[in-house]
Protein backbone atom coordinates (compact mmCIF):
# COMPACT_ATOMS: atom_id res chain seq x y z
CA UNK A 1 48.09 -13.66 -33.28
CA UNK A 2 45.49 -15.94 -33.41
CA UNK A 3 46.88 -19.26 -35.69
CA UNK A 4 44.70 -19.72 -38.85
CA UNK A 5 42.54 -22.94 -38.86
CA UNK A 6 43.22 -25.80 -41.13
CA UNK A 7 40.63 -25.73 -44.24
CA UNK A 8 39.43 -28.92 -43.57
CA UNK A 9 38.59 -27.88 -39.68
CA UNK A 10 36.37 -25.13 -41.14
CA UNK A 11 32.69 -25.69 -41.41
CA UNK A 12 31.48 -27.31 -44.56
CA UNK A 13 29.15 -24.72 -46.37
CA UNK A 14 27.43 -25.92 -49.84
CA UNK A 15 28.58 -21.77 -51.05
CA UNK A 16 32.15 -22.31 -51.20
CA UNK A 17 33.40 -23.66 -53.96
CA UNK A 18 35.82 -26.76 -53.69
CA UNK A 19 39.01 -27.88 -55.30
CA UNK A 20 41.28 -31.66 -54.73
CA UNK A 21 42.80 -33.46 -57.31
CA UNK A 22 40.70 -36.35 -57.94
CA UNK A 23 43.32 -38.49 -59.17
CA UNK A 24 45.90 -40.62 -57.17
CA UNK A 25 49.33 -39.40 -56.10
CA UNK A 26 52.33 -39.41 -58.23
CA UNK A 27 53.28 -39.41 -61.55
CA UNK A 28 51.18 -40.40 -64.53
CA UNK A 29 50.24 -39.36 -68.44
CA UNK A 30 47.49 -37.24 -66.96
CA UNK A 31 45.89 -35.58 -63.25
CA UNK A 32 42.60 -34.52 -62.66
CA UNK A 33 41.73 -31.19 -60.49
CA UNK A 34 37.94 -31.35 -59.52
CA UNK A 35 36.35 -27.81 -58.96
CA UNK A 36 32.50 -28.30 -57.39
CA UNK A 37 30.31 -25.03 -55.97
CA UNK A 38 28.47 -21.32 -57.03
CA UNK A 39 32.12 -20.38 -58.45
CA UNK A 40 33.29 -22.54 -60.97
CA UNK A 41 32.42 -20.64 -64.02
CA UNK A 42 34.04 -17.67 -62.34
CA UNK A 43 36.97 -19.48 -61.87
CA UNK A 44 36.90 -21.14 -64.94
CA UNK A 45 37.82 -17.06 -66.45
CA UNK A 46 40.20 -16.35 -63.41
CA UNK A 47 42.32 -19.11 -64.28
CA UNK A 48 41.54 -19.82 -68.02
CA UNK A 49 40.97 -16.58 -69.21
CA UNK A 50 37.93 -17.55 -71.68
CA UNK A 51 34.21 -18.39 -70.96
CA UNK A 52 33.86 -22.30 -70.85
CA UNK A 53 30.70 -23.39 -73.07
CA UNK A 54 29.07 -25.60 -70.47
CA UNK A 55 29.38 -29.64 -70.88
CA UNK A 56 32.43 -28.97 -74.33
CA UNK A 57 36.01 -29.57 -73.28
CA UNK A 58 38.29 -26.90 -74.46
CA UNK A 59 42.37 -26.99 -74.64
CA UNK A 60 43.23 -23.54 -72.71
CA UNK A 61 46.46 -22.44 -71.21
CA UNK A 62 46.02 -22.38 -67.21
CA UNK A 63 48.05 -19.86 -65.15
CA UNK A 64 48.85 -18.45 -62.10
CA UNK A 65 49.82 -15.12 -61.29
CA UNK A 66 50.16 -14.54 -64.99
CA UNK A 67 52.51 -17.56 -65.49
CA UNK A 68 51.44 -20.01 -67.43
CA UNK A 69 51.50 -23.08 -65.26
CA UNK A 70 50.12 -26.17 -68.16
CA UNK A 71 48.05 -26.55 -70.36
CA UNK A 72 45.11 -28.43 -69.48
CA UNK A 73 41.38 -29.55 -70.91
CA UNK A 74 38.65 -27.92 -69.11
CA UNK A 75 35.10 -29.08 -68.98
CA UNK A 76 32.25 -26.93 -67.11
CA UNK A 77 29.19 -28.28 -66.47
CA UNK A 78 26.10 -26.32 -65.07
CA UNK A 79 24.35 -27.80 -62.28
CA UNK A 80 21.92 -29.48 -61.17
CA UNK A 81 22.41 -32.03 -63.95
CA UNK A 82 25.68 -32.96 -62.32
CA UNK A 83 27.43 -35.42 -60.53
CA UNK A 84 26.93 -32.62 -57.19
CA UNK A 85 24.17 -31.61 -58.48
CA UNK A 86 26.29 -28.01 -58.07
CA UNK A 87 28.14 -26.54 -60.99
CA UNK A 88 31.20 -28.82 -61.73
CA UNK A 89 34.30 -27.98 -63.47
CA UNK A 90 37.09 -30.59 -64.23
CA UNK A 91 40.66 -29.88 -65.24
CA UNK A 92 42.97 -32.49 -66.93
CA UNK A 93 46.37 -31.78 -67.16
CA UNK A 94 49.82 -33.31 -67.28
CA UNK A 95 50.21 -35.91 -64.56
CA UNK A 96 53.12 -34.53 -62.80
CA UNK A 97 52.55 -34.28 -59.40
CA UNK A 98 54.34 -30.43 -58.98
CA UNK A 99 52.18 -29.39 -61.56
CA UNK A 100 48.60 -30.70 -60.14
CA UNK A 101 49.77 -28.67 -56.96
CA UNK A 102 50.03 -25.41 -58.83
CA UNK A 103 46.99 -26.44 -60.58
CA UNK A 104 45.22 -26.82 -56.63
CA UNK A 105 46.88 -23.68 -55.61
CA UNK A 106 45.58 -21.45 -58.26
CA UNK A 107 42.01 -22.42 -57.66
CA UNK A 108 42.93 -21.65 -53.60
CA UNK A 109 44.33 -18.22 -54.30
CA UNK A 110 41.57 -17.54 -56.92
CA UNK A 111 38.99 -18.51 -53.69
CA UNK A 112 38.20 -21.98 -53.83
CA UNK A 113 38.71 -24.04 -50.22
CA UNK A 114 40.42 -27.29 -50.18
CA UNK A 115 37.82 -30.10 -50.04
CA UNK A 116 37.85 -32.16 -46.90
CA UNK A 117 37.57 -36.16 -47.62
CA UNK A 118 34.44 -37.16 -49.40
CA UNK A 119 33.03 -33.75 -49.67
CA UNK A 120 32.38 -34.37 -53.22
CA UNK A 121 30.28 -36.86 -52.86
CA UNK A 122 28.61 -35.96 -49.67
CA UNK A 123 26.92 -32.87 -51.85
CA UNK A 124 26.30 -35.10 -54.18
CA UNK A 125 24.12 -36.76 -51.65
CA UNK A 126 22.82 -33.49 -49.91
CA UNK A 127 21.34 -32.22 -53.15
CA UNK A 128 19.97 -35.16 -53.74
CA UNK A 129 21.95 -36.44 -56.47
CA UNK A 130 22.51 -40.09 -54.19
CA UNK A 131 20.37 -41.12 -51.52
CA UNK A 132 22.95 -42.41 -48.66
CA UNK A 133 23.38 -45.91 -49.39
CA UNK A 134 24.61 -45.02 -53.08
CA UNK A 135 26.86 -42.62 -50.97
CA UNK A 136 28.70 -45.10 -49.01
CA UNK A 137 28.49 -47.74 -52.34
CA UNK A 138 31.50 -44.95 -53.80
CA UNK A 139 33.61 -45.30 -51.56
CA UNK A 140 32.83 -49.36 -51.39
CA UNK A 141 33.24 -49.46 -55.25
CA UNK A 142 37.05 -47.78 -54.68
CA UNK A 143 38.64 -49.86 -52.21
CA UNK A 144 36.15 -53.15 -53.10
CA UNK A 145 38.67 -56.04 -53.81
CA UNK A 146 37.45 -59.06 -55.84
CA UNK A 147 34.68 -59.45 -58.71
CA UNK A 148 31.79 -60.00 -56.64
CA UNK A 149 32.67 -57.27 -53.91
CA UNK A 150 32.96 -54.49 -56.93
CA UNK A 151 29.50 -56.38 -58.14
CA UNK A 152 27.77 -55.75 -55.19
CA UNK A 153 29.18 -52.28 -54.85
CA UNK A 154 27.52 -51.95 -58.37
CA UNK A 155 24.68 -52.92 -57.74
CA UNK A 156 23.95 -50.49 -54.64
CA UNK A 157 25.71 -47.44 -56.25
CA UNK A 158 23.09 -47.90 -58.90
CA UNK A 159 20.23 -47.95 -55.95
CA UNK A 160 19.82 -51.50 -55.44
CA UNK A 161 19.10 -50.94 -51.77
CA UNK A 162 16.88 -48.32 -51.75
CA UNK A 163 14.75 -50.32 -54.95
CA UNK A 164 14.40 -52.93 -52.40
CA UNK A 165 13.57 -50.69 -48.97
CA UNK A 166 11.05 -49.53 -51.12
CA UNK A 167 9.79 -52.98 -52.27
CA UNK A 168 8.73 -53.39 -48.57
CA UNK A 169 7.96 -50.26 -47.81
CA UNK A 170 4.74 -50.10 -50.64
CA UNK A 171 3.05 -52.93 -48.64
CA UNK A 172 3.53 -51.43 -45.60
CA UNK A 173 2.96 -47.98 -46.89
CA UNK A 174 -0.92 -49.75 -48.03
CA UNK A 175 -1.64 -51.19 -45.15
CA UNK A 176 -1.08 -48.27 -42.42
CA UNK A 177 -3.04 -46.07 -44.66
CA UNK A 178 -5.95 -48.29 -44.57
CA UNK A 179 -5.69 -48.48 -41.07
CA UNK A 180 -5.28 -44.91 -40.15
CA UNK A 181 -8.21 -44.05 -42.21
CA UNK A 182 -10.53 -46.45 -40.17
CA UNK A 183 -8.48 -44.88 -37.06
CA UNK A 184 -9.60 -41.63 -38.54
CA UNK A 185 -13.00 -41.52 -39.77
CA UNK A 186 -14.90 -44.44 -37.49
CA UNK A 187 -17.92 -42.44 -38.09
CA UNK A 188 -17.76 -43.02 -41.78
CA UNK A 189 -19.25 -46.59 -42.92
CA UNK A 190 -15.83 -48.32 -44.10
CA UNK A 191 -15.90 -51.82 -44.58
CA UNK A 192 -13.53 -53.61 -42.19
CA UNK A 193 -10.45 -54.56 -43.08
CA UNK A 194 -9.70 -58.30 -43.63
CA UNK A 195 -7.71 -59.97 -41.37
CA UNK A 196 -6.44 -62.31 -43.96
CA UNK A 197 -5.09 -59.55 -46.11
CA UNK A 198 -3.55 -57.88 -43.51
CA UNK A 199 -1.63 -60.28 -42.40
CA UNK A 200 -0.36 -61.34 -45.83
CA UNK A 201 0.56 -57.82 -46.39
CA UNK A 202 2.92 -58.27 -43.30
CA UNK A 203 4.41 -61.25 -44.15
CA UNK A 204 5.34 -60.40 -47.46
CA UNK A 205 6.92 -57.46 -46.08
CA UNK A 206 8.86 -59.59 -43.05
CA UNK A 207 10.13 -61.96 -45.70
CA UNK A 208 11.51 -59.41 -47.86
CA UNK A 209 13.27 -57.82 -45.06
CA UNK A 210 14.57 -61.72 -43.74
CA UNK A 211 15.74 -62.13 -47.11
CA UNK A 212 17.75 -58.55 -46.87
CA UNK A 213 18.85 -59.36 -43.37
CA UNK A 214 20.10 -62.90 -43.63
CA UNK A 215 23.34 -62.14 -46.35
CA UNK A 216 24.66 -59.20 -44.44
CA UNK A 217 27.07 -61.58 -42.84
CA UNK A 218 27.88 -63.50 -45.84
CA UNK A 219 28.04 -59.81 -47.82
CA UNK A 220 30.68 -58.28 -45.32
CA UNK A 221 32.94 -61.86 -45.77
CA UNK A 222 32.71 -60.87 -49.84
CA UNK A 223 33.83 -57.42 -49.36
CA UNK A 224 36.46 -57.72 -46.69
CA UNK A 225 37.66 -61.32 -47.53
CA UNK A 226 36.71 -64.20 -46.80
CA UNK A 227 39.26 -66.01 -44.34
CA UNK A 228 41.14 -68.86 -46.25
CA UNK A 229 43.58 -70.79 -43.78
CA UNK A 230 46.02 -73.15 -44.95
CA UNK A 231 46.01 -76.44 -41.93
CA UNK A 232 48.13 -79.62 -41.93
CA UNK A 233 51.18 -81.37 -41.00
CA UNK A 234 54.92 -79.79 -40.53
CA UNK A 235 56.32 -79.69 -44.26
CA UNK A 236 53.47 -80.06 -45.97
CA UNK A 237 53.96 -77.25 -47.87
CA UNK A 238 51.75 -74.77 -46.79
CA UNK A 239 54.33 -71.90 -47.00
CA UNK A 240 55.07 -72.80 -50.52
CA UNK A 241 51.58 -72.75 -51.65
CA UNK A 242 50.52 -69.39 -49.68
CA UNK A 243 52.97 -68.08 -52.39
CA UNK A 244 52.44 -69.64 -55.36
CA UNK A 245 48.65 -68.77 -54.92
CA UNK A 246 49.93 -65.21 -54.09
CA UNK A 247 52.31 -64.95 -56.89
CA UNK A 248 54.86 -63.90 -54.63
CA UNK A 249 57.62 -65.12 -51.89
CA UNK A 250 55.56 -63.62 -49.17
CA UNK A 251 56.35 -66.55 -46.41
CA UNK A 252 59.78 -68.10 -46.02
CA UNK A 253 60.05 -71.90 -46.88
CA UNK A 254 62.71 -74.32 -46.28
CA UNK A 255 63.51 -78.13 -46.62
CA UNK A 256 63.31 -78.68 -42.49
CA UNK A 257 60.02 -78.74 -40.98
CA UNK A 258 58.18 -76.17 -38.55
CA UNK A 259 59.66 -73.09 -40.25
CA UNK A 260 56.43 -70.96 -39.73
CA UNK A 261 55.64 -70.40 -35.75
CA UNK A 262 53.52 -67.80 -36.51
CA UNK A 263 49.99 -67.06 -38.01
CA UNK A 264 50.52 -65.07 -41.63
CA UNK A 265 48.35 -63.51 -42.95
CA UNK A 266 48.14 -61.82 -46.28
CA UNK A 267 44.83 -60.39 -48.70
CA UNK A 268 44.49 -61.71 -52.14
CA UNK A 269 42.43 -61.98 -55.13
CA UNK A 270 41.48 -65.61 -56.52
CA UNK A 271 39.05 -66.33 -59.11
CA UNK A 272 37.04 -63.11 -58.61
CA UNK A 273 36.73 -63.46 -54.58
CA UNK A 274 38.43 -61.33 -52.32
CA UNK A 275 40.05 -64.00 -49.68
CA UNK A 276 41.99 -63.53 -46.43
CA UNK A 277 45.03 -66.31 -46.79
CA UNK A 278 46.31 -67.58 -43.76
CA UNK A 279 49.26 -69.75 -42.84
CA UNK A 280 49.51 -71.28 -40.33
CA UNK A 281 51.72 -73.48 -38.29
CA UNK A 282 51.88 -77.55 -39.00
CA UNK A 283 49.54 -79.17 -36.63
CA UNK A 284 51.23 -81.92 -34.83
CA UNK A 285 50.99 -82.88 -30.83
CA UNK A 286 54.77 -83.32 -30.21
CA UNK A 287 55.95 -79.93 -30.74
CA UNK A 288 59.73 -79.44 -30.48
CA UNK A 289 59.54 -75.88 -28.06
CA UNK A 290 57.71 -73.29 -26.33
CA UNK A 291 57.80 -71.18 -30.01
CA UNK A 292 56.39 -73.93 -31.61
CA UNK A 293 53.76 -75.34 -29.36
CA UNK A 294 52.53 -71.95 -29.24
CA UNK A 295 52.31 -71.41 -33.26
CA UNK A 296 50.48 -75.18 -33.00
CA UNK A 297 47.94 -73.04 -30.95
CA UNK A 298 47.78 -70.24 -32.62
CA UNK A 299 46.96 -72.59 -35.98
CA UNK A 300 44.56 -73.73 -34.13
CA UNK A 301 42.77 -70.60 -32.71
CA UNK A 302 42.76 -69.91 -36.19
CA UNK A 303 40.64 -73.03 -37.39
CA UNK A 304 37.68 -71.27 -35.19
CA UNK A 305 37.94 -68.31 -37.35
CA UNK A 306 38.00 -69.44 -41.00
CA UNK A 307 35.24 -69.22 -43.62
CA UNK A 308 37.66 -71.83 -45.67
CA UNK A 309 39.79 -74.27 -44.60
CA UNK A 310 42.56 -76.00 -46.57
CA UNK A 311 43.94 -79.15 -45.45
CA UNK A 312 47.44 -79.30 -47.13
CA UNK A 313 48.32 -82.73 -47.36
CA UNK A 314 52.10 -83.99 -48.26
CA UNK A 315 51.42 -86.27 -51.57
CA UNK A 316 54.70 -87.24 -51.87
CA UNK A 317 54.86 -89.95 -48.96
CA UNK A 318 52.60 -92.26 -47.37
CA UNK A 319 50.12 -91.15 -44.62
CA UNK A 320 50.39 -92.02 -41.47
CA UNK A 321 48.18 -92.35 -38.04
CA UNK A 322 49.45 -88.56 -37.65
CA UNK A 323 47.46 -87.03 -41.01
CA UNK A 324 44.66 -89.22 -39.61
CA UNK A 325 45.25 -86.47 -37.14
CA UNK A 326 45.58 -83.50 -38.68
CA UNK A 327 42.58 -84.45 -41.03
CA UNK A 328 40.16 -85.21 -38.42
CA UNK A 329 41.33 -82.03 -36.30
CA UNK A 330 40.68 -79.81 -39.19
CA UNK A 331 37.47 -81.65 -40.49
CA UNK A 332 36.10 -81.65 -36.93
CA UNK A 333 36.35 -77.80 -36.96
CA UNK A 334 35.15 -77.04 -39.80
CA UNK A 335 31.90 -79.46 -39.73
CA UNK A 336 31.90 -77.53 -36.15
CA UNK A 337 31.52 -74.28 -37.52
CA UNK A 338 29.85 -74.55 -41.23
CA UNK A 339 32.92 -73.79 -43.00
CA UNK A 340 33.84 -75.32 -46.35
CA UNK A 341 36.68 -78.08 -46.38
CA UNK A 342 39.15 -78.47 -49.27
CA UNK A 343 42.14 -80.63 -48.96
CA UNK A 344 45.34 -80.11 -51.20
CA UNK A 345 47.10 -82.84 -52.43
CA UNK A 346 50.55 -81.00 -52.44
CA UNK A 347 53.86 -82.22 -54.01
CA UNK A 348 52.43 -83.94 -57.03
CA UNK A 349 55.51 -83.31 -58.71
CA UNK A 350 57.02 -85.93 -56.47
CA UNK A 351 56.34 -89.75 -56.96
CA UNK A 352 53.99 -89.95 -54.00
CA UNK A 353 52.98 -92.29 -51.25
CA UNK A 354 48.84 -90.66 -51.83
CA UNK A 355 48.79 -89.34 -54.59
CA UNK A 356 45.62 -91.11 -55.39
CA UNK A 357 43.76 -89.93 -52.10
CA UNK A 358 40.44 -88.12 -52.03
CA UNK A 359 41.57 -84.41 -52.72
CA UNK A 360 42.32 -81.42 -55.27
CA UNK A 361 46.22 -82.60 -56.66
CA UNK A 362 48.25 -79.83 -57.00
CA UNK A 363 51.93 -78.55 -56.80
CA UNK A 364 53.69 -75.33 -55.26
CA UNK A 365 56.38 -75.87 -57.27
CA UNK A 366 55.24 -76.26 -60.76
CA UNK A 367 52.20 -74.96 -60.52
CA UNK A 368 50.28 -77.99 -61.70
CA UNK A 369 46.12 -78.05 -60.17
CA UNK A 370 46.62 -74.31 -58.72
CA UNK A 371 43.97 -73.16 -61.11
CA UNK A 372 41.60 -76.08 -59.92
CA UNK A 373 42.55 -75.15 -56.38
CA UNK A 374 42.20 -71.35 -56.25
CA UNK A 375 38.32 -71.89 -58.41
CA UNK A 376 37.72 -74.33 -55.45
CA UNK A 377 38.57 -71.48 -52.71
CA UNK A 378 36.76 -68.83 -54.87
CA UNK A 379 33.69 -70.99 -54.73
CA UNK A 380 33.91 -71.62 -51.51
CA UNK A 381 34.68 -68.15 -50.14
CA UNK A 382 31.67 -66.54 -52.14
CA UNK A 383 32.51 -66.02 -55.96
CA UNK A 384 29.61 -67.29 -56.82
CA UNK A 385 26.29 -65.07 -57.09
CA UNK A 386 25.84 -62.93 -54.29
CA UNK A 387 21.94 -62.93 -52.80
CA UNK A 388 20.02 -59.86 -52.54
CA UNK A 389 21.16 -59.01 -48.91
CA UNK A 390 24.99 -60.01 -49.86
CA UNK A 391 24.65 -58.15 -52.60
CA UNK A 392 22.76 -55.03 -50.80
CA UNK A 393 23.83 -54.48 -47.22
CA UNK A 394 26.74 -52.91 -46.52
CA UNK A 395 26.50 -51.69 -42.66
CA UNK A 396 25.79 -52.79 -39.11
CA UNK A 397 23.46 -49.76 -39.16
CA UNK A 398 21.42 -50.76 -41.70
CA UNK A 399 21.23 -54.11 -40.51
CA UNK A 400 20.03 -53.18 -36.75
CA UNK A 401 17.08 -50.77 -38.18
CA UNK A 402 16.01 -54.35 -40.55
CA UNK A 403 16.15 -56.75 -37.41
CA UNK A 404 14.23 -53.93 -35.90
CA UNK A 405 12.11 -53.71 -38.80
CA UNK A 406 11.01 -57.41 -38.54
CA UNK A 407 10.32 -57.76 -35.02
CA UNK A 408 8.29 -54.70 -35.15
CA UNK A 409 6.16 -56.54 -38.03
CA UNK A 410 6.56 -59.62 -36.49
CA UNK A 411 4.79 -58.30 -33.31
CA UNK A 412 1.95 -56.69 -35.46
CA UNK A 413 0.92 -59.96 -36.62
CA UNK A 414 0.95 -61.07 -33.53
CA UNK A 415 -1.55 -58.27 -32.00
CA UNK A 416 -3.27 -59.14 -35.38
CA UNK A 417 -3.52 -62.75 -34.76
CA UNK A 418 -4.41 -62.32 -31.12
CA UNK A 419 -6.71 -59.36 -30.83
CA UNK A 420 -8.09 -59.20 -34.78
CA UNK A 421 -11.28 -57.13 -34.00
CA UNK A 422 -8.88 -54.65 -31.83
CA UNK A 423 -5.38 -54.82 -33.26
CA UNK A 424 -5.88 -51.45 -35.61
CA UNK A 425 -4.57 -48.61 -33.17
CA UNK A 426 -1.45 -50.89 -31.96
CA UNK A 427 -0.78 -52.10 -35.19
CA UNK A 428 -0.63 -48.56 -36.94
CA UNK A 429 1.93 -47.60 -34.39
CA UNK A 430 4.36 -50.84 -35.14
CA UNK A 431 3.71 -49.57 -38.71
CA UNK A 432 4.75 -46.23 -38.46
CA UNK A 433 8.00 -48.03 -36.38
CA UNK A 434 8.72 -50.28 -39.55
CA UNK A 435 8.70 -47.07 -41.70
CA UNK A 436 10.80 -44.61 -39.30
CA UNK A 437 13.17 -47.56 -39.29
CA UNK A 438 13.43 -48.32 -43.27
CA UNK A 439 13.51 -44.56 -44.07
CA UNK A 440 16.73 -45.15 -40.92
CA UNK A 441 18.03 -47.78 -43.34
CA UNK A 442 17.92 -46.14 -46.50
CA UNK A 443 19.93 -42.62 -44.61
CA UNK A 444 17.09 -40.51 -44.32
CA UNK A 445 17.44 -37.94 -41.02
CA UNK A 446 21.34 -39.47 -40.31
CA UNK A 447 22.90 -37.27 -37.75
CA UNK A 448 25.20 -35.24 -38.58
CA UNK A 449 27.79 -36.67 -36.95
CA UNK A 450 27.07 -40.30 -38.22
CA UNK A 451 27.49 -38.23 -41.94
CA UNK A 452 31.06 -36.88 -40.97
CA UNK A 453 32.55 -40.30 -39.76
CA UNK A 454 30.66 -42.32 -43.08
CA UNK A 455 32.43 -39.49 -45.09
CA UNK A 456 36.14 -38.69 -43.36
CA UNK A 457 36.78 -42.32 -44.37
CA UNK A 458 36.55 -41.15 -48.49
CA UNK A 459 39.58 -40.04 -50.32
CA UNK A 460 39.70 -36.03 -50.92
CA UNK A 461 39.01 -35.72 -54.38
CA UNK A 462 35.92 -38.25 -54.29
């Protein structure tokens, strides 16, 4: 006998109806079972035994096999008006977690299919209900980690993106029809089309896309964490402060120095921006041992890769030609690569040999300046206001069709500028380029295969 394929490995179809809880795992006050497809209303009798008035929540008794299984609220709504744009019905029951599974296996044995991961929302975005970009913005808005990352998820669940694809698109839109109506209809007596305009039409549209383009970097760093390493000497205290900005013993500290040989790394939320803190072995050229030399490597490997760098200086005796060093090592790098200095003044607590040296004071230990130091990371790791492309961009996709995008405009204006009583045909086809490629950006005509990996990475009930 043949063996029965999983539900998820069978081909989506938009007639089945669809059932996952839409809450997380485990125990809580209340669980959510999310019901999408033709069927629901059916259902809705098969399991509640009453016709639901659509978009009214009613208390009804839900069983299975004539056994009462919880009571629950039940809310139908007819679609298209819904999230789906399908007819939607929503259970809310007790939040145990053996409960929510006889709620799910009702709705199976009544006829509903499992949902496969981010099936919800990818009908939502097949009928229409959210172009693609707002599409992937869901699942960016659930795991987003910081203020400004759930911000800029905002913003393009709300169609941010696609307000600004088509922002550039209008100009472009104007243009190529003038042109293909002179390409059309030379008979006809149509005034020629000024050069001037034309070209200021492109422009406008290239720095609108530039301005889109340049952020995507900077965007990603918001969303995924900006990289935050903690640099200086052996006992400076870097261990200590990874975990008093963390909240949490997540390094081990002691009294002798070069207890961390090893790069640590651990995500964290401070002042709103989602950072990437590092520790990092104490810099310092006369390494005691193989282990050690290496983690003075590694520490600095890691210097290369840092958005932020903290230079964790010991307040609590007097420098030396060594945190000359250490400071000009780390400054070095990060002039090198653009990256934002800070340097900690740790161990204020302690009568100190530099205490008053250029530098945010601060103490692991008591806690005194953290709050100055982790608004001085946020700022510098991006917790201030995002720019449109931070803000907007959200894939290496989209960010190949807008580099694409401006060097097709770019070489209009260039056929413009060097063939003006000519450039028409040529210039109509780079056009029709720039608009296959924002319509790319935006999610229009994805593959289908593209669709099922942006999707599989959703939860089920989303």
């Amino acid at each position: 006998m043949a063996q029965a394929r999983d539900p998820l490995e069978k081909k989506l179809t938009a007639e089945e109806t669809i059932v996952a809880l839409a809450t997380p795992p485990g125990r809580s006050a209340l669980g959510i079972v999310r019901l999408s497809g033709p069927r629901c209303r059916e259902f809705a009798r098969v399991l509640l035994g009453t016709e639901l008035e659509p978009r009214r929540a009613t208390a009804r008794p839900l069983r299975r096999g004539g056994a009462v299984v919880d009571r629950v609220v039940a809310t139908y709504w007819a679609g298209p008006s819904t999230p789906t744009g399908e007819d939607l019905l929503e259970l809310v029951g007790h939040g145990s977690p053996e409960l929510l599974r006889e709620i799910v296996s009702a709705a199976l044995e009544a006829g509903a299919r499992a949902a496969a991961p981010g099936e919800f929302t990818r009908r939502a975005y097949i009928n229409g209900r959210l172009d693609l970009a707002q599409a992937r913005a869901v699942g960016d808005l659930i795991s987003a980690r910081g203020a400004s990352a759930r911000s800029a998820a905002l913003r393009r669940l709300e169609g941010g993106l696609s307000k600004a694809l088509d922002e550039v698109r209008a100009p472009v839109l104007e243009l190529l029809a003038a042109l293909e109506v002179r390409l059309d209809h030379p008979e006809e007596d149509i005034a020629s089309l000024s050069g001037d305009a034309a070209d200021a039409s492109l422009k406008d549209a290239a720095a609108r896309l530039e301005r889109l383009a340049s952020g995507c970097t900077r965007g990603r760093s918001r969303r995924e964490g900006a990289r935050v390493g903690l640099f200086g000497r052996p006992n400076a205290g870097k261990s200590s402060l990874l975990n008093a900005l963390l909240g949490r013993d997540r390094a081990i500290t002691a009294p002798e120095p070069g207890t961390t040989r090893d790069l640590l790394e651990e995500q964290a939320e401070l002042g709103g921006a989602c950072v990437v803190l590092i520790d990092t072995a104490g810099l310092r050229a006369d390494a005691a041992g193989p282990a050690e030399r290496q983690g003075v490597a590694r520490a600095e490997l890691a210097l290369e890769s840092c958005e932020v760098a903290v230079l964790v200086v010991d307040a609590a005796r007097a420098a030396d030609e060594h945190d000359a060093k250490a400071h000009s090592s780390v400054a070095t790098a990060a002039a090198r690569r653009g990256a934002h200095l800070i340097v900690a003044l740790n161990k204020m607590d302690l009568v100190g040999g530099h205490g008053a040296a250029e530098g945010l004071p601060c103490s692991a230990l008591t806690g005194q300046g953290l709050a100055e130091l982790e608004a001085a990371i946020a700022a510098a790791a991006g917790a201030a206001a995002a720019d449109e492309g931070e803000a907007l961009l959200d894939d290496a996709r989209q960010l190949d069709a807008l580099k694409l995008a401006r060097a097709e405009l770019d070489s209009a204006r260039a056929e413009l500028a060097a063939r003006p009583a000519s450039w028409e045909d040529r210039g109509a086809d780079r056009l029709r380029r720039v608009l296959a490629l924002l319509n790319e950006a935006r999610g229009d005509g994805t593959p289908e295969a593209v669709l099922d990996e942006i999707f599989s990475k959703f939860c089920v009930g989303k």
